[in-house]
Protein backbone atom coordinates (compact mmCIF):
# COMPACT_ATOMS: atom_id res chain seq x y z
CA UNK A 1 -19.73 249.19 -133.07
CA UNK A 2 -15.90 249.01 -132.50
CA UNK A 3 -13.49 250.92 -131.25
CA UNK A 4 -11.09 252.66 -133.65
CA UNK A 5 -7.47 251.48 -133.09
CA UNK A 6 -6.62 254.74 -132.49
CA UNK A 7 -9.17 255.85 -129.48
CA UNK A 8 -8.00 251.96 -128.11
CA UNK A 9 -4.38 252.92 -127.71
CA UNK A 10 -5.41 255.89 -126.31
CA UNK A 11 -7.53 254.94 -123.57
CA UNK A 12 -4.11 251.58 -123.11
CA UNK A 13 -1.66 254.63 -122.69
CA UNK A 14 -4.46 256.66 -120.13
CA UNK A 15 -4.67 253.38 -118.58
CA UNK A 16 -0.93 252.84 -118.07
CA UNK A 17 0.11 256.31 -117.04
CA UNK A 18 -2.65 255.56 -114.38
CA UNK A 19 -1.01 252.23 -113.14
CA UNK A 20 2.50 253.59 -113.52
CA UNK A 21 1.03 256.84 -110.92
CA UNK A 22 -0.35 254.15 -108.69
CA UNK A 23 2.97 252.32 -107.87
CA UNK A 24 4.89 255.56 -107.55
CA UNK A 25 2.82 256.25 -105.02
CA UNK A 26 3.13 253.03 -103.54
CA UNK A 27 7.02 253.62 -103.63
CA UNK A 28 6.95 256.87 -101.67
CA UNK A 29 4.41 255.08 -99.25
CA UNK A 30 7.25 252.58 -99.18
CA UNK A 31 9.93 254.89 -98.68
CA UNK A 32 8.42 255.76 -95.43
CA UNK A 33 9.08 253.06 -94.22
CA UNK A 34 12.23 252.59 -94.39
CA UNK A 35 14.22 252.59 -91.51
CA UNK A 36 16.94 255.26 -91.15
CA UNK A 37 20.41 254.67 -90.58
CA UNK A 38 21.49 252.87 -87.13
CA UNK A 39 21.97 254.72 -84.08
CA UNK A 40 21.91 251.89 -81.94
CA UNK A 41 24.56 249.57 -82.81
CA UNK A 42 28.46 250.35 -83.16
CA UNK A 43 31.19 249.09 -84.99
CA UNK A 44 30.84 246.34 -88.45
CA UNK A 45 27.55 245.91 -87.63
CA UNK A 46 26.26 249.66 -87.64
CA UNK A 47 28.46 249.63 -91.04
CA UNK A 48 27.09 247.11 -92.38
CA UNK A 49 23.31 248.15 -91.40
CA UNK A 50 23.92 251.70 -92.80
CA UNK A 51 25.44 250.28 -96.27
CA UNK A 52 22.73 248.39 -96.61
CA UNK A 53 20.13 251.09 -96.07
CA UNK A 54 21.72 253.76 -98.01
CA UNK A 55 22.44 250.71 -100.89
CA UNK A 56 18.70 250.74 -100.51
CA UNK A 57 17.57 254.37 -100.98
CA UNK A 58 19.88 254.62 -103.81
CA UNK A 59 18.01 252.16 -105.65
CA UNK A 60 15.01 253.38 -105.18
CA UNK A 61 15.84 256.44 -106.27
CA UNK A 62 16.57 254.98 -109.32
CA UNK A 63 13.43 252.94 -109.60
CA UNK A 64 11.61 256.49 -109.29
CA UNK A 65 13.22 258.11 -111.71
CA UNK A 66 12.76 255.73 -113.64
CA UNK A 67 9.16 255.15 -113.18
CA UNK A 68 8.67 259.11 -113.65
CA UNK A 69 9.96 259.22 -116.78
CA UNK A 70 8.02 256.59 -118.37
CA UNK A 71 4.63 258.21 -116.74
CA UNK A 72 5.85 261.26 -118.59
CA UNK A 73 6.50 259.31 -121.95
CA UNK A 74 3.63 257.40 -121.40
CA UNK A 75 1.27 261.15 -120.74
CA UNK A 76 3.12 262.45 -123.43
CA UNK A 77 2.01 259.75 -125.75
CA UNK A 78 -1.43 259.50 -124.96
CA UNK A 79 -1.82 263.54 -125.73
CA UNK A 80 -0.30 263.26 -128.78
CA UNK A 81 -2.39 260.39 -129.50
CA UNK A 82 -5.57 261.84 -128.11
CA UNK A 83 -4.53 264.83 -130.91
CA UNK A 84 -5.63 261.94 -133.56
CA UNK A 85 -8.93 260.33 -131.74
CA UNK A 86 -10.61 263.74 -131.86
């Protein structure tokens, strides 16, 4: 017996919203990691060292709001297309 095109996209989309929750969990496991800014050194180097850091929380801010929106979509999707597998 095969599976109906439908109930196979389905279970791809349940499958990616699951990988797409696993890495942002990874990230914010990440995030904790990351240093905060320098308190030790002065002068171009502590500048330098902060940039860098805050360069670095910027981004992945970005990367998480951007991964959170396409576990949303990709949720979002598999509902609607759950709607048509029942």
């Amino acid at each position: 017996m095969t599976t109906p095109p439908n109930a196979m996209a389905h279970d791809a989309l349940n499958f990616q919203a699951q990988q797409l929750r696993m890495i942002l969990e990874r990230l914010t496991y990440v995030r904790g990691l990351l240093p905060d800014t320098s308190i030790d050194w002065c002068g171009p180097a502590q500048q330098l060292f902060d940039a860098g850091v805050l360069d670095l929380y910027r981004e992945l801010a970005v990367v998480r709001t951007l991964l959170e929106a396409a576990y949303s979509r990709t949720v979002l999707a598999s509902n609607q297309m759950g709607f048509h597998v029942g």
